[in-house]
Protein backbone atom coordinates (compact mmCIF):
# COMPACT_ATOMS: atom_id res chain seq x y z
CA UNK A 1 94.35 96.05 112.80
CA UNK A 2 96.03 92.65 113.53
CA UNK A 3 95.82 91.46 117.08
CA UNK A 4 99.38 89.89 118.07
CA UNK A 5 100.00 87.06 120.44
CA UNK A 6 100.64 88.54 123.41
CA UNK A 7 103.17 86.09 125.02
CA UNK A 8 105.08 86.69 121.65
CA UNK A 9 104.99 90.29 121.77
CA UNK A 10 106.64 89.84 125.47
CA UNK A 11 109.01 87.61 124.42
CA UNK A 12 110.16 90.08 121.63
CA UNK A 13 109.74 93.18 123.88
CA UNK A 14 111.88 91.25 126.05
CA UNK A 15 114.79 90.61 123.75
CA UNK A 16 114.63 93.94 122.04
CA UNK A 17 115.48 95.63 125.85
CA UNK A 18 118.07 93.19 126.74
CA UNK A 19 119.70 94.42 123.26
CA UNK A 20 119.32 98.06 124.60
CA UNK A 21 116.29 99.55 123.52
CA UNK A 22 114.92 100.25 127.43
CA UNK A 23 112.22 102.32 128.72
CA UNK A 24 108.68 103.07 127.86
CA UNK A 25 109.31 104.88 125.12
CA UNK A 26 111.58 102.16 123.35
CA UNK A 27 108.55 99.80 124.27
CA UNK A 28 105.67 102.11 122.71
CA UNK A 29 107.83 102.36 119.35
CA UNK A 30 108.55 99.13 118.96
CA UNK A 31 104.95 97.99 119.37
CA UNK A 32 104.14 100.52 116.96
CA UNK A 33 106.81 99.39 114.34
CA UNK A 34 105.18 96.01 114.31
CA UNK A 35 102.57 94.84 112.11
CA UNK A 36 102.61 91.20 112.72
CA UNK A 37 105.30 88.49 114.61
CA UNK A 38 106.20 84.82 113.41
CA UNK A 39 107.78 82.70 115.52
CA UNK A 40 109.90 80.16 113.42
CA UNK A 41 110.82 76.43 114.05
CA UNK A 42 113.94 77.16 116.55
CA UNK A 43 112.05 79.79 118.34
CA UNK A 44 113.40 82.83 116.35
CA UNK A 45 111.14 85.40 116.62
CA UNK A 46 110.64 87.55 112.96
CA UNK A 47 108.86 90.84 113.25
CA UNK A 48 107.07 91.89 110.18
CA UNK A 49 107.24 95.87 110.10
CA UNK A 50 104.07 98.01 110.07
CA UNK A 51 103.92 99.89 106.61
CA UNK A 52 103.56 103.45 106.67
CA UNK A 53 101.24 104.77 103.95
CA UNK A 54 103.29 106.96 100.97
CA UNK A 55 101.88 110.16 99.93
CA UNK A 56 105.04 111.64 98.61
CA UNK A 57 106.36 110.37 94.88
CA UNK A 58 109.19 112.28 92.97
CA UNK A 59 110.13 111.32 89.47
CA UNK A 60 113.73 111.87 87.88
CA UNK A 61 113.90 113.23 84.30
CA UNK A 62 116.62 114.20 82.08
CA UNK A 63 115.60 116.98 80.24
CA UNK A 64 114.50 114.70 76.89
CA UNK A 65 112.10 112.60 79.16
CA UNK A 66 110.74 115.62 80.79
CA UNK A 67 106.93 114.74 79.23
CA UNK A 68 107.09 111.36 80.53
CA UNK A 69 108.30 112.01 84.14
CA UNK A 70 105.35 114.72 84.44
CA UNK A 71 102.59 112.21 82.87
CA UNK A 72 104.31 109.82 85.97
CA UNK A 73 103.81 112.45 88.15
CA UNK A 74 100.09 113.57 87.07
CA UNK A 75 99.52 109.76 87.24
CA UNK A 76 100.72 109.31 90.70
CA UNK A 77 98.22 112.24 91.66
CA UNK A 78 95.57 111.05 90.10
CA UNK A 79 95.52 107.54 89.86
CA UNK A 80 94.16 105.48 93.05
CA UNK A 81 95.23 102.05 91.28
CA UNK A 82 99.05 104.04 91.01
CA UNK A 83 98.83 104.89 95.03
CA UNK A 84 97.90 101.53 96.09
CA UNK A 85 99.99 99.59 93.65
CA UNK A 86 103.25 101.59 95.04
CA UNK A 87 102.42 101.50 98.86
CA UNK A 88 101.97 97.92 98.18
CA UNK A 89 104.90 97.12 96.34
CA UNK A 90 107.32 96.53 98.86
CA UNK A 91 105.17 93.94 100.56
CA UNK A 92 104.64 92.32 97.26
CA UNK A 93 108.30 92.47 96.87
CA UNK A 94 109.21 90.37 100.01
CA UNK A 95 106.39 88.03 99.26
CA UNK A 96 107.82 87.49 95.85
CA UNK A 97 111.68 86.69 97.55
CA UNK A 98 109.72 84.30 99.98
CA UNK A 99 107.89 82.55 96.48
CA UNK A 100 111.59 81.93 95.14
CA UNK A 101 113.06 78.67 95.81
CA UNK A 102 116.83 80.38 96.25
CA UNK A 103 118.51 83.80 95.70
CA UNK A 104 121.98 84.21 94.93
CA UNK A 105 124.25 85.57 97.09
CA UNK A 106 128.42 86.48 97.20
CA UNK A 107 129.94 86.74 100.83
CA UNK A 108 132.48 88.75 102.36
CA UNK A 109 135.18 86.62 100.05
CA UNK A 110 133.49 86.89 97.19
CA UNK A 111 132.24 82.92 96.78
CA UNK A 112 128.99 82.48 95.16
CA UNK A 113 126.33 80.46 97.81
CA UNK A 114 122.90 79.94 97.65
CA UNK A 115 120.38 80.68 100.54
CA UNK A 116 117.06 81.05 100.95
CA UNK A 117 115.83 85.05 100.53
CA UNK A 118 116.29 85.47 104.27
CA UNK A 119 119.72 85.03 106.16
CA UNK A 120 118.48 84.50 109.97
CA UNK A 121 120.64 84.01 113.07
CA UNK A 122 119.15 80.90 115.11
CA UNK A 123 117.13 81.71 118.62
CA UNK A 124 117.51 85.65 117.41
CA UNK A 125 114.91 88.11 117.72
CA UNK A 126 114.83 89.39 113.70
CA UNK A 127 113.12 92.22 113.06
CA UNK A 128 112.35 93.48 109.25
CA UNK A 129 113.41 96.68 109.80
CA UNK A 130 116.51 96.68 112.32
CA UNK A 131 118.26 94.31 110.11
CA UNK A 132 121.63 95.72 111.25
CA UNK A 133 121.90 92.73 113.93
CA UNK A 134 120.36 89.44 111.39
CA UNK A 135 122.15 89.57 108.19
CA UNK A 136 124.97 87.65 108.15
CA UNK A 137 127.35 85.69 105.53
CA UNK A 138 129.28 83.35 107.64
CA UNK A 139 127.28 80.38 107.01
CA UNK A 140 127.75 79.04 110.80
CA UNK A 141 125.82 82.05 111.81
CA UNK A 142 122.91 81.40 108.98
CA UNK A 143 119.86 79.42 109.24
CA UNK A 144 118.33 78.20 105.92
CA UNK A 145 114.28 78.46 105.98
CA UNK A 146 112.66 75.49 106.44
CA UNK A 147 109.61 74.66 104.48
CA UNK A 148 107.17 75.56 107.21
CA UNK A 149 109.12 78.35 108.14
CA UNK A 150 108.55 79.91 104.79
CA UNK A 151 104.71 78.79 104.67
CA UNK A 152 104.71 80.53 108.16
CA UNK A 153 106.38 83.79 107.01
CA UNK A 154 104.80 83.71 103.57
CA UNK A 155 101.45 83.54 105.40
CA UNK A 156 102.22 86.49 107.99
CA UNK A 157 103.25 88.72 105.46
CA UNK A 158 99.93 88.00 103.14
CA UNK A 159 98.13 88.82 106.25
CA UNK A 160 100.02 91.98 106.60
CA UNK A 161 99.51 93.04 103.34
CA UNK A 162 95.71 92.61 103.38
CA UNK A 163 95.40 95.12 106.66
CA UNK A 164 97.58 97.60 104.75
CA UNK A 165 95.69 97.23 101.83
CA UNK A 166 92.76 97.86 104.57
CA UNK A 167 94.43 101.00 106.03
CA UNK A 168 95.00 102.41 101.98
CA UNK A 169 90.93 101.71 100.72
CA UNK A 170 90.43 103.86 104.28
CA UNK A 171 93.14 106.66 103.79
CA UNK A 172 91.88 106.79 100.25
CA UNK A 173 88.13 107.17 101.27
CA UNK A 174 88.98 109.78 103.78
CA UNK A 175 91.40 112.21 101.84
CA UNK A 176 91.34 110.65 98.39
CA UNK A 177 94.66 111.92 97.04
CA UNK A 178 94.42 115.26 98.12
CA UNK A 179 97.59 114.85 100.36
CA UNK A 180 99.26 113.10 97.47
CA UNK A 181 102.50 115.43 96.71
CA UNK A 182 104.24 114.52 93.04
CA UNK A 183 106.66 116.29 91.44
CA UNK A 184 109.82 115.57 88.89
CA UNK A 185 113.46 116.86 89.19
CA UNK A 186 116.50 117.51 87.04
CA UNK A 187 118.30 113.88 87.32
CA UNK A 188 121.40 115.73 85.85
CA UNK A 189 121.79 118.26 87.41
C-alpha cells in the first residue's frame, strides 16, 4: 500500500470537512477512498481514488451475437490476462488523457475550446471521484495543467496503478477467479 504524506492528507482532510463531510466516519471514508494525493503548482490538492477490484462483468447480446457475448463471458471467467486488463483499464484510461497534449471540449454555449484533460479550480481540493465540485467550463474558474503539473499527476497515477496491479496478482493468487461472476443479457429486450 502507498504511504501518503501526512501533512497532505491533513490538509485535504481539512478541506473536505470545511466542505461538509464532518465526523469520524466522513474522515475514515475518505482516507479509505484515497489511493494517492498530488499537490499541484498553486497548492491544489488532487486526490487519486483507490480502485476497487471488479469481479462482476455482464455482456449485452442481441440475440444474433448471442455466441460471441458468451465466449466474452467464458473469457472473462477464465482468463486472468481479461481480469487484470479490465480492472486496469480505467487507470490506463486517465493515464492515456494525461499523455494527450489537449482534448476537445464544448461549454455551456456550445463554443469549441481546448484544455488540457483535466478542468481544475485553482487552490481547490479535487478529488477524482467527487468531481461534482471541480469541473467547470467558465474558463475564469479553469486552470490549464502546467507541464510539471502533468509530470506530477502522470507520475502519481503510474504509481497508483502499479499497487493496484499489486492488490490484483494478490486477489488473483488468493481466490483465482473463483469469485469472478459473468453472465450476458438480452440488450433488446
Amino acid at each position: 500500500m502507498l504511504k501518503i504524506d501526512g501533512g497532505l492528507m491533513e490538509r485535504y482532510l481539512r478541506a473536505e470537512m470545511a466542505m461538509g463531510f464532518r465526523g469520524e466516519k466522513w474522515e475514515k471514508f475518505l482516507r479509505s477512498r484515497v489511493a494517492w494525493l498530488v499537490e499541484l503548482e498553486d497548492g491544489t490538492i488532487y486526490a487519486i481514488k483507490r480502485e476497487s477490484i471488479e469481479t462482476d462483468f455482464c455482456f449485452g447480446e442481441s440475440g444474433y451475437d448471442f455466441d460471441e457475448a458468451c465466449e466474452a463471458a467464458d473469457r472473462a471467467r477464465t482468463s486472468e490476462s481479461y481480469f487484470r486488463a479490465k480492472n486496469l483499464s480505467g487507470i490506463n484510461e486517465k493515464l492515456r488523457l494525461l499523455g494527450e497534449r489537449t482534448m476537445d471540449v464544448y461549454g455551456v454555449d456550445g463554443v469549441r475550446r481546448e484544455f488540457e484533460p483535466l478542468y481544475i479550480s485553482p487552490g481547490d481540493v479535487v478529488d477524482s471521484f467527487f468531481t461534482r465540485r471541480y469541473w467547470y467550463f467558465e474558463e475564469d474558474k479553469v486552470k490549464k495543467l502546467s507541464f510539471d503539473d502533468r509530470r506530477k499527476l502522470l507520475e502519481g497515477y503510474r504509481l497508483v496503478r502499479d499497487d493496484f496491479g499489486k492488490r490484483i496478482d494478490r486477489y488473483l493468487a488468493r481466490y483465482g477467479l473463483s469469485k469472478v461472476h459473468a453472465w450476458t443479457y438480452w440488450r433488446d429486450a
